[in-house]
PDB file of N, CA and C in Angstrom:
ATOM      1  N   UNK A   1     -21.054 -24.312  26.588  1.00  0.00           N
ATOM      2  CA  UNK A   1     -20.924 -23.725  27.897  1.00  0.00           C
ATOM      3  C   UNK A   1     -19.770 -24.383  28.652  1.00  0.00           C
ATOM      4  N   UNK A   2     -18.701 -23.446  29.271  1.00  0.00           N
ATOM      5  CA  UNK A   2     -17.876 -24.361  30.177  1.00  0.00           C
ATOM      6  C   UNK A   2     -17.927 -24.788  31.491  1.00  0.00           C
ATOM      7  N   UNK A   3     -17.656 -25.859  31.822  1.00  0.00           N
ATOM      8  CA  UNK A   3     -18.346 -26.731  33.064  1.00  0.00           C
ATOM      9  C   UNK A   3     -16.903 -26.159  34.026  1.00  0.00           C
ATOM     10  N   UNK A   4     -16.971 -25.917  35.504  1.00  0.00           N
ATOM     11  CA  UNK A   4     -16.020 -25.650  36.069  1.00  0.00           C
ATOM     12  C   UNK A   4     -16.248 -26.737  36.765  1.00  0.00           C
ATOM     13  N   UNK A   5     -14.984 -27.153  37.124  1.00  0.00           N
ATOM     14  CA  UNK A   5     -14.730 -28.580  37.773  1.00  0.00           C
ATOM     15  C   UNK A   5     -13.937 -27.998  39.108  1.00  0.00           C
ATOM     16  N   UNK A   6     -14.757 -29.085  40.263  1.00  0.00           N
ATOM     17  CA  UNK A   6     -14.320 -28.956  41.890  1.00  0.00           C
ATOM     18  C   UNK A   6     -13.018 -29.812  41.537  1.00  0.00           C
ATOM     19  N   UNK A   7     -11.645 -29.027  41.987  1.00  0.00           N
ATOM     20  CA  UNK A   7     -10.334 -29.786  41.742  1.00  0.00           C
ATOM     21  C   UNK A   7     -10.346 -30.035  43.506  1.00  0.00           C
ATOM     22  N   UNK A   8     -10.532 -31.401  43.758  1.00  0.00           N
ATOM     23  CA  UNK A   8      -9.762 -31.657  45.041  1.00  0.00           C
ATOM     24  C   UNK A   8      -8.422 -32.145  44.916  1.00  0.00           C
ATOM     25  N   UNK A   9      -8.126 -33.020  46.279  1.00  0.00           N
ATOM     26  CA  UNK A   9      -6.576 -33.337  45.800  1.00  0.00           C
ATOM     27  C   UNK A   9      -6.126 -34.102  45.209  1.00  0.00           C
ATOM     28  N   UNK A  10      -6.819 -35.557  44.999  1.00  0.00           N
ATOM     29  CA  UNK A  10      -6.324 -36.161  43.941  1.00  0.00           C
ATOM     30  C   UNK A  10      -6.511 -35.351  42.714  1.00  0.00           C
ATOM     31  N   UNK A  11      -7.176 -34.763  42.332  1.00  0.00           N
ATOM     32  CA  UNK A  11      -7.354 -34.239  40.709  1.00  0.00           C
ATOM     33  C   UNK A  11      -6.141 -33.507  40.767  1.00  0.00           C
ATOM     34  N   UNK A  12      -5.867 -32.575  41.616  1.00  0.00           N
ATOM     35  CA  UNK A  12      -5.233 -31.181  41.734  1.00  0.00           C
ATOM     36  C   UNK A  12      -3.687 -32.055  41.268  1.00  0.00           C
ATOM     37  N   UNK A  13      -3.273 -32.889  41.982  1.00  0.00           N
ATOM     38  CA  UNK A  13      -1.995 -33.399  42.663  1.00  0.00           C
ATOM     39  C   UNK A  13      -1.797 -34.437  41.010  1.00  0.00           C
ATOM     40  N   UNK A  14      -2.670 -34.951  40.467  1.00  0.00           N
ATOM     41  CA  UNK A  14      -1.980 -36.214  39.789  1.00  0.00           C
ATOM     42  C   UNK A  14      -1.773 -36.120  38.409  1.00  0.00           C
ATOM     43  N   UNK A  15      -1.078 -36.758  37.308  1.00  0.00           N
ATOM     44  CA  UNK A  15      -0.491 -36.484  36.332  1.00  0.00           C
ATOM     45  C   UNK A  15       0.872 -36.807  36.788  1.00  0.00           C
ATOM     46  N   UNK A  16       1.933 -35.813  35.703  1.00  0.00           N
ATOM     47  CA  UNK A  16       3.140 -36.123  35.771  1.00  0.00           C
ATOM     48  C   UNK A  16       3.570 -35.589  37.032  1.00  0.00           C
ATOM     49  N   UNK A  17       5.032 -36.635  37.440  1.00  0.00           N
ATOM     50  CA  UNK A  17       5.611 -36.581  38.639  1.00  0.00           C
ATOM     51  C   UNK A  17       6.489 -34.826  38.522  1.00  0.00           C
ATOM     52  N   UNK A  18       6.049 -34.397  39.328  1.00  0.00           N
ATOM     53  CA  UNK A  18       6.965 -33.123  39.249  1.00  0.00           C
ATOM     54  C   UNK A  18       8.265 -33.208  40.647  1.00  0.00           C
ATOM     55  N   UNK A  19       8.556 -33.967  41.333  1.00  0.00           N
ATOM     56  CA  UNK A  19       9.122 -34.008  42.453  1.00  0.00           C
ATOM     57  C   UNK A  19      11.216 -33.697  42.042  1.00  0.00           C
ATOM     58  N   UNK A  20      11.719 -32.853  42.415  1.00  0.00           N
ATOM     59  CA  UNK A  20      13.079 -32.778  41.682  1.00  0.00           C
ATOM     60  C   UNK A  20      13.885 -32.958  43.005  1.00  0.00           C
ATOM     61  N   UNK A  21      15.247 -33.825  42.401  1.00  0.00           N
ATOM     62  CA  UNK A  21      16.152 -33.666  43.204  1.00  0.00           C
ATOM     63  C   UNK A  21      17.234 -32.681  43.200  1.00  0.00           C
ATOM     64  N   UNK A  22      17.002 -32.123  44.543  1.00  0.00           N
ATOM     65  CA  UNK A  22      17.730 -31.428  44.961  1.00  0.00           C
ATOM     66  C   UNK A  22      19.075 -31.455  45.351  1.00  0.00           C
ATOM     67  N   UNK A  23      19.723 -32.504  45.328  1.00  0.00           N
ATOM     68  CA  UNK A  23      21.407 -32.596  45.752  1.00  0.00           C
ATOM     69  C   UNK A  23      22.525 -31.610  44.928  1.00  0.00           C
ATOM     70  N   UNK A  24      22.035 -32.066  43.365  1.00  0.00           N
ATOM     71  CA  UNK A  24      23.035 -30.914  42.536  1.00  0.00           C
ATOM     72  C   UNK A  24      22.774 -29.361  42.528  1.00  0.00           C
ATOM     73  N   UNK A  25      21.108 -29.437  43.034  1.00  0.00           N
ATOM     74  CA  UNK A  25      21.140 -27.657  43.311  1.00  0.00           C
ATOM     75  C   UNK A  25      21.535 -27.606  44.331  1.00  0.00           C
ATOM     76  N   UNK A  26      21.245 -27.816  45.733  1.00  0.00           N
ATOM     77  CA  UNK A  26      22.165 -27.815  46.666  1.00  0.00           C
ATOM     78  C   UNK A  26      23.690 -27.421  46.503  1.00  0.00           C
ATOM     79  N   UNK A  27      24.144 -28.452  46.006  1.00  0.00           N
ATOM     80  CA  UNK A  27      25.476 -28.243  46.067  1.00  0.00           C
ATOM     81  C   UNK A  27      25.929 -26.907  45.136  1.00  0.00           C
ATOM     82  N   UNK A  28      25.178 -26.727  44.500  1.00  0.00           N
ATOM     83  CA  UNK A  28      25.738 -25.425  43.375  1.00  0.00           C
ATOM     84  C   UNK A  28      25.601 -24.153  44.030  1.00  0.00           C
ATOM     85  N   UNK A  29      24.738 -24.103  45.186  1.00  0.00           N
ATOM     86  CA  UNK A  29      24.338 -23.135  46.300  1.00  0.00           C
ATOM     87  C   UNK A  29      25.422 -23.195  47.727  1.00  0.00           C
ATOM     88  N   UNK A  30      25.680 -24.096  47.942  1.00  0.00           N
ATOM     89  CA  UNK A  30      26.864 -23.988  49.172  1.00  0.00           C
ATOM     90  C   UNK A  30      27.963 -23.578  48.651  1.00  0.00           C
ATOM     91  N   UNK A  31      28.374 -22.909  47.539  1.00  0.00           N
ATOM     92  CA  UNK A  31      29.563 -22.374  47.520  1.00  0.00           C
ATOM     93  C   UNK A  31      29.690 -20.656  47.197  1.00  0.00           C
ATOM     94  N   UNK A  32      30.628 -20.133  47.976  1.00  0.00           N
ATOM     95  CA  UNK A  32      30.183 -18.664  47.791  1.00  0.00           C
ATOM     96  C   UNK A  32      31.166 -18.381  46.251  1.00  0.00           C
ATOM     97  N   UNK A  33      30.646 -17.414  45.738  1.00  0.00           N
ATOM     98  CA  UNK A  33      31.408 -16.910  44.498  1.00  0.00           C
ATOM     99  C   UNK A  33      32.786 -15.946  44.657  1.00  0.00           C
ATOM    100  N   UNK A  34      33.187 -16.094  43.855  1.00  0.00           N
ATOM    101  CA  UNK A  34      35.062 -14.609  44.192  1.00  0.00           C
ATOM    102  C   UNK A  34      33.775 -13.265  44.865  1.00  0.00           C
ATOM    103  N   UNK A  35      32.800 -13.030  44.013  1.00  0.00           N
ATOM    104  CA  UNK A  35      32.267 -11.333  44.607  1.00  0.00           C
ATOM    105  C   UNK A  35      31.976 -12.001  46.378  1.00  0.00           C
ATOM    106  N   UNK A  36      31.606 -12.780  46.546  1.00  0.00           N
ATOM    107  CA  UNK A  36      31.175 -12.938  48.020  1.00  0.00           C
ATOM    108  C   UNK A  36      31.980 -13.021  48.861  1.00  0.00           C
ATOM    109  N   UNK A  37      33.354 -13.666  48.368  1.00  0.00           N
ATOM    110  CA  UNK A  37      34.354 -14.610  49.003  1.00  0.00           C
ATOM    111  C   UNK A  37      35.263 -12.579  49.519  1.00  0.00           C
ATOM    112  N   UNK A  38      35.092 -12.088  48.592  1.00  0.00           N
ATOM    113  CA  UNK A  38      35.744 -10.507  48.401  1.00  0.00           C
ATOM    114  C   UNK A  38      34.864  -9.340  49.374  1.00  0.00           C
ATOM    115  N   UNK A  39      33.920 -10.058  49.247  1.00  0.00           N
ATOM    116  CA  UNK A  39      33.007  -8.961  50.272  1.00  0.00           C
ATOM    117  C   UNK A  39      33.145  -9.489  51.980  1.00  0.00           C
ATOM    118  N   UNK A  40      33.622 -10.837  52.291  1.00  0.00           N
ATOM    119  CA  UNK A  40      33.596 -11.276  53.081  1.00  0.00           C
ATOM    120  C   UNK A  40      34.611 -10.903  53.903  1.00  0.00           C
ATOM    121  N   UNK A  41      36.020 -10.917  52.627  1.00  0.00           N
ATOM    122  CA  UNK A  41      37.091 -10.940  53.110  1.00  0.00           C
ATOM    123  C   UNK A  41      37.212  -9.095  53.760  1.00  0.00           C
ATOM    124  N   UNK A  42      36.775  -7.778  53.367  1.00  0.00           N
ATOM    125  CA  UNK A  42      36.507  -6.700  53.188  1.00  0.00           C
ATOM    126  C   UNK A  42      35.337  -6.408  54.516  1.00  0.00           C
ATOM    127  N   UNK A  43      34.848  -7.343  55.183  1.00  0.00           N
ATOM    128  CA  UNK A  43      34.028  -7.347  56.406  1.00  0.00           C
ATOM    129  C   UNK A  43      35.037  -7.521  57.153  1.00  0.00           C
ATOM    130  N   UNK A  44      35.662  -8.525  56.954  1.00  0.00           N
ATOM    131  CA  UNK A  44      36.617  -9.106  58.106  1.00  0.00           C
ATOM    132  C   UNK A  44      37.835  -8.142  58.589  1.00  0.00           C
ATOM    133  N   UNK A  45      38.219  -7.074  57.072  1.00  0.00           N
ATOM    134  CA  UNK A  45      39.311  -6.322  57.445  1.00  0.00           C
ATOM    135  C   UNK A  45      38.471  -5.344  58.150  1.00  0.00           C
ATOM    136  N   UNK A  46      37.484  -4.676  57.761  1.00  0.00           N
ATOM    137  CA  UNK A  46      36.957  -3.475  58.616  1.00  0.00           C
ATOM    138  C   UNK A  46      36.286  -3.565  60.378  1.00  0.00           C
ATOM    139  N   UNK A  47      36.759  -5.444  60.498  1.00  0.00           N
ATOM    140  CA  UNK A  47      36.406  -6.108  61.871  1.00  0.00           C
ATOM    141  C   UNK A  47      37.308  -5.864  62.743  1.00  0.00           C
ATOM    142  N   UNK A  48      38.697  -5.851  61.642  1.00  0.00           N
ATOM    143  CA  UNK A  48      39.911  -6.253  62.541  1.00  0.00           C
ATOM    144  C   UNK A  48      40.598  -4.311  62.805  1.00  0.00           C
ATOM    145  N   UNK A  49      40.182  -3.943  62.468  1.00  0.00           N
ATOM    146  CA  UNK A  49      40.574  -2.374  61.726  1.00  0.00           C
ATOM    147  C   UNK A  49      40.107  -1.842  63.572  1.00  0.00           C
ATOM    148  N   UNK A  50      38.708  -1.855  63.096  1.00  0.00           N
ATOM    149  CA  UNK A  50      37.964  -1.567  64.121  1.00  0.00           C
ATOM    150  C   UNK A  50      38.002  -1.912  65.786  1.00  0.00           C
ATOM    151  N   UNK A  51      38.183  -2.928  66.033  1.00  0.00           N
ATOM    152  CA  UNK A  51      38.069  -3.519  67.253  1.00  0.00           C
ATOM    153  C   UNK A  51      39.761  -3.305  67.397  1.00  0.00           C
ATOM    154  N   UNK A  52      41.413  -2.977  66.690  1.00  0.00           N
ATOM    155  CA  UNK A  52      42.155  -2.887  66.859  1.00  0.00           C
ATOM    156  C   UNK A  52      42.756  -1.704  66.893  1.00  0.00           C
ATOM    157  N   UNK A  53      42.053  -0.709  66.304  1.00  0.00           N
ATOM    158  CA  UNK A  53      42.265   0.602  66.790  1.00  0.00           C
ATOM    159  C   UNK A  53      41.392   1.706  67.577  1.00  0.00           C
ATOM    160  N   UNK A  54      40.732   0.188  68.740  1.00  0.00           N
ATOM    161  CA  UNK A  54      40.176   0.765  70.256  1.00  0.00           C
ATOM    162  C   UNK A  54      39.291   1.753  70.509  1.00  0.00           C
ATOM    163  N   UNK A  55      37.989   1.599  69.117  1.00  0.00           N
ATOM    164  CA  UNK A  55      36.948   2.148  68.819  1.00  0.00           C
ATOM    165  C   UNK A  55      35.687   1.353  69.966  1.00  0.00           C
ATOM    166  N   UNK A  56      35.856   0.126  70.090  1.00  0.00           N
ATOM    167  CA  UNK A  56      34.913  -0.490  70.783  1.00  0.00           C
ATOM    168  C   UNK A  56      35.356  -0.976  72.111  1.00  0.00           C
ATOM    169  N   UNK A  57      36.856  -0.345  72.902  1.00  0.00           N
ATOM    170  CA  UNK A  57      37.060  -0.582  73.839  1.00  0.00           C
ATOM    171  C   UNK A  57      36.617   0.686  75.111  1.00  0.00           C
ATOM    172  N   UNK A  58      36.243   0.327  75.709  1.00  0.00           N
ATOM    173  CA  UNK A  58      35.558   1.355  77.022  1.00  0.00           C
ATOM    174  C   UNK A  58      36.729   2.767  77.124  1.00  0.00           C
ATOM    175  N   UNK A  59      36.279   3.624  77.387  1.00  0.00           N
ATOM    176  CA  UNK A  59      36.375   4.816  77.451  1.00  0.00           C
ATOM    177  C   UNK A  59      37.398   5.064  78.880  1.00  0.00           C
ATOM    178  N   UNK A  60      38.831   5.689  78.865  1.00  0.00           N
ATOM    179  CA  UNK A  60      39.196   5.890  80.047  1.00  0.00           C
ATOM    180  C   UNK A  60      38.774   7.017  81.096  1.00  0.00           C
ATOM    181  N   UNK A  61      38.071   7.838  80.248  1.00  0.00           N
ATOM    182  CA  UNK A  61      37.311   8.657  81.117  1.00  0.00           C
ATOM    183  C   UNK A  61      35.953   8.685  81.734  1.00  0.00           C
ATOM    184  N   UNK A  62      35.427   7.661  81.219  1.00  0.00           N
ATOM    185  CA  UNK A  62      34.219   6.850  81.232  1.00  0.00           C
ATOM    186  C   UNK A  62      33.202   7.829  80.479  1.00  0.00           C
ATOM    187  N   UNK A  63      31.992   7.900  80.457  1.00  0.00           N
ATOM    188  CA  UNK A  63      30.807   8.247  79.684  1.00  0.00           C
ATOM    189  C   UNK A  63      30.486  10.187  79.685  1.00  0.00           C
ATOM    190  N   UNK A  64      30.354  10.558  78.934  1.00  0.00           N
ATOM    191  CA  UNK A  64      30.312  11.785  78.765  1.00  0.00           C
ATOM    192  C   UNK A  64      29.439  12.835  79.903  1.00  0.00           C
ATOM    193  N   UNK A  65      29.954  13.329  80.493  1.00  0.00           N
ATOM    194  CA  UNK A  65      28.542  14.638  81.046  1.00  0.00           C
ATOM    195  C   UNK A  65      27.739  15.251  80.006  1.00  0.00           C
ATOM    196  N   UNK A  66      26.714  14.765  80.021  1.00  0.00           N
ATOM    197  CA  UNK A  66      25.640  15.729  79.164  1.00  0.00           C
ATOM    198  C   UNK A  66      24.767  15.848  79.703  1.00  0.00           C
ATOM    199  N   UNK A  67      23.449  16.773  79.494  1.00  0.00           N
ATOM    200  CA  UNK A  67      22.604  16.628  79.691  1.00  0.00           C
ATOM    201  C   UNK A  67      21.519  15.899  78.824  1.00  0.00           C
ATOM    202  N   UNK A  68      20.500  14.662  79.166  1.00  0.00           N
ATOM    203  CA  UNK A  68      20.188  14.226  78.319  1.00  0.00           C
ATOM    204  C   UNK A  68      18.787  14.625  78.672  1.00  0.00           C
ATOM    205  N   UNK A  69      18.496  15.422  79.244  1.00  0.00           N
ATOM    206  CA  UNK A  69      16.898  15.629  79.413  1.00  0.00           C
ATOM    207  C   UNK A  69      16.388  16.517  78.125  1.00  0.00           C
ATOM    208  N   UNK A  70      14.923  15.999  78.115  1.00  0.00           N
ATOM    209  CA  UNK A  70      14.234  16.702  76.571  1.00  0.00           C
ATOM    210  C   UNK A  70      14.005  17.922  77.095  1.00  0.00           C
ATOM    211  N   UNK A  71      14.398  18.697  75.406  1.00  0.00           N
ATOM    212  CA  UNK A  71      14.152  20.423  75.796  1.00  0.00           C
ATOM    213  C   UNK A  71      12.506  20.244  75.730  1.00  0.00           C
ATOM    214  N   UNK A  72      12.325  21.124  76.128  1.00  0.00           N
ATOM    215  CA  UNK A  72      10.608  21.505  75.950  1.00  0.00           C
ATOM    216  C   UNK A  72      10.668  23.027  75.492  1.00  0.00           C
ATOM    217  N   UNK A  73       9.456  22.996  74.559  1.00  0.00           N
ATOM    218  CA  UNK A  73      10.122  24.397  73.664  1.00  0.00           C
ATOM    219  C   UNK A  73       9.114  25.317  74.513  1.00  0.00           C
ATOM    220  N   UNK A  74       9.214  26.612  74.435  1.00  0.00           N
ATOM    221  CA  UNK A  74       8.639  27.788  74.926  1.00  0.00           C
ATOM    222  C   UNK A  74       7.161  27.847  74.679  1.00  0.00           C
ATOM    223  N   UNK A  75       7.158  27.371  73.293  1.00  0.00           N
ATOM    224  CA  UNK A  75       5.851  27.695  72.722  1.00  0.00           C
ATOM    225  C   UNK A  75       5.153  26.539  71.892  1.00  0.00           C
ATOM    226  N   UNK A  76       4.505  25.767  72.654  1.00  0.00           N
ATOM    227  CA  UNK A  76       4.036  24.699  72.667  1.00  0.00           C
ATOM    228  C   UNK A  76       2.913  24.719  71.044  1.00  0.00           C
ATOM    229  N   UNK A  77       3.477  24.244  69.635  1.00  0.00           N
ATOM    230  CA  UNK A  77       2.747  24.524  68.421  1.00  0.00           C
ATOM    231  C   UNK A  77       2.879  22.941  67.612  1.00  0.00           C
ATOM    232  N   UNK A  78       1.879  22.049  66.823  1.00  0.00           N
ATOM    233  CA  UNK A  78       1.841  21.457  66.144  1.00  0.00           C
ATOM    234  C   UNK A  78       2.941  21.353  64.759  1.00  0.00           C
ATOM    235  N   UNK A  79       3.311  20.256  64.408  1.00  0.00           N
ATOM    236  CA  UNK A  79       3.995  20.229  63.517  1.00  0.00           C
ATOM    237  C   UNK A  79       3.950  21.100  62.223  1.00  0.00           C
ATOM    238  N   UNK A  80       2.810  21.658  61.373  1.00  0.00           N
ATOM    239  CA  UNK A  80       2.793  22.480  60.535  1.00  0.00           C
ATOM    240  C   UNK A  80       3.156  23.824  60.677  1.00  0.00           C
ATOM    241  N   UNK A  81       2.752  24.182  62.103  1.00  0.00           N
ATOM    242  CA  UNK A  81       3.161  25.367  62.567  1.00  0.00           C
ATOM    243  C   UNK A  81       4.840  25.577  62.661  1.00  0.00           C
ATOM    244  N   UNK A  82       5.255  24.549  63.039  1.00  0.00           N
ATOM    245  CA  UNK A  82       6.887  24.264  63.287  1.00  0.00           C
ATOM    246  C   UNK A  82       7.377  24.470  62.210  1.00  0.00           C
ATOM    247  N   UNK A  83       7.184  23.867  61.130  1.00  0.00           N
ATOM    248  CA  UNK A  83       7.175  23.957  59.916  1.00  0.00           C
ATOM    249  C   UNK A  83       7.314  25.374  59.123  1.00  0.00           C
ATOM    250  N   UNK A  84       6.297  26.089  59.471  1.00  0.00           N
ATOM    251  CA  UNK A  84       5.993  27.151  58.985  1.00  0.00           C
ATOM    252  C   UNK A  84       6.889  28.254  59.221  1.00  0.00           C
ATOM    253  N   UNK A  85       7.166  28.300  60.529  1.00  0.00           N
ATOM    254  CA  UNK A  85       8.208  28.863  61.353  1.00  0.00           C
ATOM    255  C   UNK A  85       9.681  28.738  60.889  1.00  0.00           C
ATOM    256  N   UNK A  86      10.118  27.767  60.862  1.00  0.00           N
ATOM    257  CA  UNK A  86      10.655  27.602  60.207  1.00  0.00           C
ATOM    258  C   UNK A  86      11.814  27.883  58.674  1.00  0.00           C
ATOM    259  N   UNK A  87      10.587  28.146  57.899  1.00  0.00           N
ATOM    260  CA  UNK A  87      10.724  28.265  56.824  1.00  0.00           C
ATOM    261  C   UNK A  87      10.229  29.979  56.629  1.00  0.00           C
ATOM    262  N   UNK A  88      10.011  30.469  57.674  1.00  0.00           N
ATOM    263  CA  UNK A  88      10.155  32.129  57.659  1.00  0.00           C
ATOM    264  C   UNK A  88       8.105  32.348  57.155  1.00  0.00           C
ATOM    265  N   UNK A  89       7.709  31.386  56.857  1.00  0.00           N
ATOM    266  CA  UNK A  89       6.275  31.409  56.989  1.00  0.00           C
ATOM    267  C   UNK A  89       5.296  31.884  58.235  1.00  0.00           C
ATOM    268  N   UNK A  90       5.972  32.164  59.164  1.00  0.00           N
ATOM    269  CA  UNK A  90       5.263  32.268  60.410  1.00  0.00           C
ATOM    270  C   UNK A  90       3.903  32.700  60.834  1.00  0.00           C
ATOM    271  N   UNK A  91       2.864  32.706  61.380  1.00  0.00           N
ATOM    272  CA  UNK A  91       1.943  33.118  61.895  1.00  0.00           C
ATOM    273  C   UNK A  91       2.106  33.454  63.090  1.00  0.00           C
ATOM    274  N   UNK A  92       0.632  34.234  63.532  1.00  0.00           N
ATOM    275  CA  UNK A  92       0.917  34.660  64.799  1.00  0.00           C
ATOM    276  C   UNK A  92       0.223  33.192  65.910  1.00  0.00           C
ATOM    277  N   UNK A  93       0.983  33.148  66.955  1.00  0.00           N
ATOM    278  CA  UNK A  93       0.292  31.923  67.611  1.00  0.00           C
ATOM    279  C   UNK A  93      -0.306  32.558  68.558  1.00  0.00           C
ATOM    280  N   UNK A  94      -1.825  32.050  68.708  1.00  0.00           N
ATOM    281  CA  UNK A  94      -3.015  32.713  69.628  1.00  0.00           C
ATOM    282  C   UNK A  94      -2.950  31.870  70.789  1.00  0.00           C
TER     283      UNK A  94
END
């Protein structure tokens, strides 16, 4: 029959030392690779692209006239119905 054993923490924890140093992984991680160094460089042009051909500078006419109020439709119907409509399925709405 097998006996199951209560592992607290000394049991759990002791044996061989598993503790690793981390300095050489570290360091093998702080450096970016050519694909990163290339994707970086390819952010930076579409930074300079952007902000220099006065995409993110304010508007001389300032902000558009629209109307931004929500339409409200005629005929007040649940999404399946919308749906249905739609797609030339229609019913009659009671």
């Amino acid at each position: 029959m097998l006996q199951v054993l209560d592992l607290d923490d000394d049991l759990l924890h002791s044996g061989a030392n598993f503790e690793v140093e981390n300095d050489g992984i570290d360091a093998e991680y702080d450096k970016i690779g050519e694909e990163g160094t290339k994707v970086i460089h390819q952010m930076l042009e579409m930074d300079n692209i952007i902000k220099n051909c006065g995409w993110t500078d304010a508007s001389v006419d300032g902000l558009p006239l629209i109307d931004i109020s929500p339409v409200q439709p005629e005929i007040p119907q649940n999404a399946s119905s919308w749906d249905a409509s739609s797609t030339g399925q229609a019913t009659a709405v009671s």
